[in-house]
Protein backbone atom coordinates (compact mmCIF):
# COMPACT_ATOMS: atom_id res chain seq x y z
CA UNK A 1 8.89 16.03 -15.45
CA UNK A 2 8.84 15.80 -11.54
CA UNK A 3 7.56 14.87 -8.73
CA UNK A 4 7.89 16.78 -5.60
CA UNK A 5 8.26 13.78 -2.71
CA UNK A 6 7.96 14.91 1.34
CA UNK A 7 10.02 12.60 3.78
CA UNK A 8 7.90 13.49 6.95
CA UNK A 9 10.36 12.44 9.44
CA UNK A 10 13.30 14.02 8.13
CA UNK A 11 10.80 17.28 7.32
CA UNK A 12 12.64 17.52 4.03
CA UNK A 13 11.31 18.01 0.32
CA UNK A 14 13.32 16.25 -2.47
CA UNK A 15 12.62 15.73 -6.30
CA UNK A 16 12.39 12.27 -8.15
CA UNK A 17 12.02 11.55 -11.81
CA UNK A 18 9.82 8.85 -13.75
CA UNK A 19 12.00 5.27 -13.26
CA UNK A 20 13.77 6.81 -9.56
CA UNK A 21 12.44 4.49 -6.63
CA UNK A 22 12.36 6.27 -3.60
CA UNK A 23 15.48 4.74 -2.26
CA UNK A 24 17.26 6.16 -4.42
CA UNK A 25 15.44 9.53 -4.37
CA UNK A 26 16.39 9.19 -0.41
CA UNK A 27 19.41 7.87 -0.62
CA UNK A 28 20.45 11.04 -3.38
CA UNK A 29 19.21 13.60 -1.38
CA UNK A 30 20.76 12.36 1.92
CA UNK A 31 17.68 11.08 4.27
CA UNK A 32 18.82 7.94 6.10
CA UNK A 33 16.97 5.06 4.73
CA UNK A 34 18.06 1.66 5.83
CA UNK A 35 18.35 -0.58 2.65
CA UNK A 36 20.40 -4.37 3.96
CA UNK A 37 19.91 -5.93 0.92
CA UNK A 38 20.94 -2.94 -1.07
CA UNK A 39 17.75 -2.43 -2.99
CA UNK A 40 17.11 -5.76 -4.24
CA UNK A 41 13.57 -6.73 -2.50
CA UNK A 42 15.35 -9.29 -0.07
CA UNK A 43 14.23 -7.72 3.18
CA UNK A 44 12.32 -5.25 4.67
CA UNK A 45 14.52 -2.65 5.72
CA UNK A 46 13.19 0.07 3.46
CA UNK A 47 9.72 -0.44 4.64
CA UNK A 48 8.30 2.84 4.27
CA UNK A 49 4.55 4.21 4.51
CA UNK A 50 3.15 6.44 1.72
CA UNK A 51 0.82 8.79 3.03
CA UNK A 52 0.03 10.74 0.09
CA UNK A 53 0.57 10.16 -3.52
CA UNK A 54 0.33 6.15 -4.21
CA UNK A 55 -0.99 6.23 -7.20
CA UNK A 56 2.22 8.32 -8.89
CA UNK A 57 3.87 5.01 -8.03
CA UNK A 58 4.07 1.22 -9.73
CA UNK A 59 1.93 -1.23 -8.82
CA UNK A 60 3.12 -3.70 -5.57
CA UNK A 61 4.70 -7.68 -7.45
CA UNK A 62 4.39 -10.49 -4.97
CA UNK A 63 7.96 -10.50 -3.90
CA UNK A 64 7.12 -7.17 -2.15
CA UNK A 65 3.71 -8.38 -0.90
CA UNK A 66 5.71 -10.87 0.89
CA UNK A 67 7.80 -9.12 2.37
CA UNK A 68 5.82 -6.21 3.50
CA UNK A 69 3.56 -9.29 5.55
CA UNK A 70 6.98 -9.38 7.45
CA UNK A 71 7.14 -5.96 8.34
CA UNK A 72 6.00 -4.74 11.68
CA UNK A 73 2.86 -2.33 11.50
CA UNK A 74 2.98 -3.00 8.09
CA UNK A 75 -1.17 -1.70 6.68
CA UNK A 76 -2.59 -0.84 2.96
CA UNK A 77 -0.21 2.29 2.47
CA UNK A 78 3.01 0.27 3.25
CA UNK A 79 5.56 -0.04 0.95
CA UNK A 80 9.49 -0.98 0.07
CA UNK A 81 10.94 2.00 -0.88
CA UNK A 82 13.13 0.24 -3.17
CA UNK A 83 10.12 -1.57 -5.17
CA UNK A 84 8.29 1.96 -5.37
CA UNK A 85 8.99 3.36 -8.58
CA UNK A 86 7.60 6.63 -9.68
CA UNK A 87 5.56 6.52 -12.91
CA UNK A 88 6.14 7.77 -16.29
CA UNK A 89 4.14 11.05 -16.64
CA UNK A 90 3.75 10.90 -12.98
CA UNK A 91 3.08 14.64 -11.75
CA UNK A 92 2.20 15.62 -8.09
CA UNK A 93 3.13 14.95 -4.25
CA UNK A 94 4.45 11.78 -2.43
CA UNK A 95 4.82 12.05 1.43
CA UNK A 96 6.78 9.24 3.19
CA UNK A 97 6.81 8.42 6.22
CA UNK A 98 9.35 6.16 7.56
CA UNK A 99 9.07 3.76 10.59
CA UNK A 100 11.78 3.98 13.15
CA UNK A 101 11.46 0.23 13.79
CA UNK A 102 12.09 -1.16 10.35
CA UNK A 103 13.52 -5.17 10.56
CA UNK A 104 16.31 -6.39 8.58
CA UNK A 105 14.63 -9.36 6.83
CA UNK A 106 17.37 -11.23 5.33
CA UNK A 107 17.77 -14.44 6.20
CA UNK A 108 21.17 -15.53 7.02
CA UNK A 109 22.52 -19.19 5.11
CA UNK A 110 23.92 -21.60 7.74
């Protein structure tokens, strides 16, 4: 099974399976989707907004919550795209939206 997910911005339909987050349903299908910490929730560079379909995806942990309060224009549809995982037995639309602003979070060790 399938989900059909719209990246608004890049006007381009791609296809993720239950367990694919949508980095790496971007990332596959070839939209540009800034990820600094390479997917591992450590910044906020994949800050995405989901505009349809949020409930075909997992639940928000803290570590993203915190992060997301870090993101500029960050509201109640933000998410990381790395964190958002579609659901088993998930079946519908997603549409995406991504901000052209996005912040690399990571904090550098001095």
């Amino acid at each position: 099974m399938t989900v059909k997910i719209y990246f608004r911005d890049e006007d381009k339909w791609l296809e993720g399976k239950p367990g694919d987050s949508l980095l790496d349903v971007a990332l596959d299908g070839g939209v540009d989707l800034e990820h600094a910490c390479g997917g591992f929730c450590a910044c906020s560079t994949c800050h995405v907004r989901v505009e349809k379909g949020m409930e075909l995806l997992s639940e928000m942990e803290e570590c993203e919550e915190d992060l997301i309060d870090e993101a500029r224009d960050s509201g109640l549809n933000s998410r990381l795209a790395c964190q958002s995982k579609i659901l088993p037995g998930a079946s519908g639309e997603i549409q995406v939206h991504i901000p052209s602003w996005n912040i690399n979070a990571v904090k550098e060790e001095g």
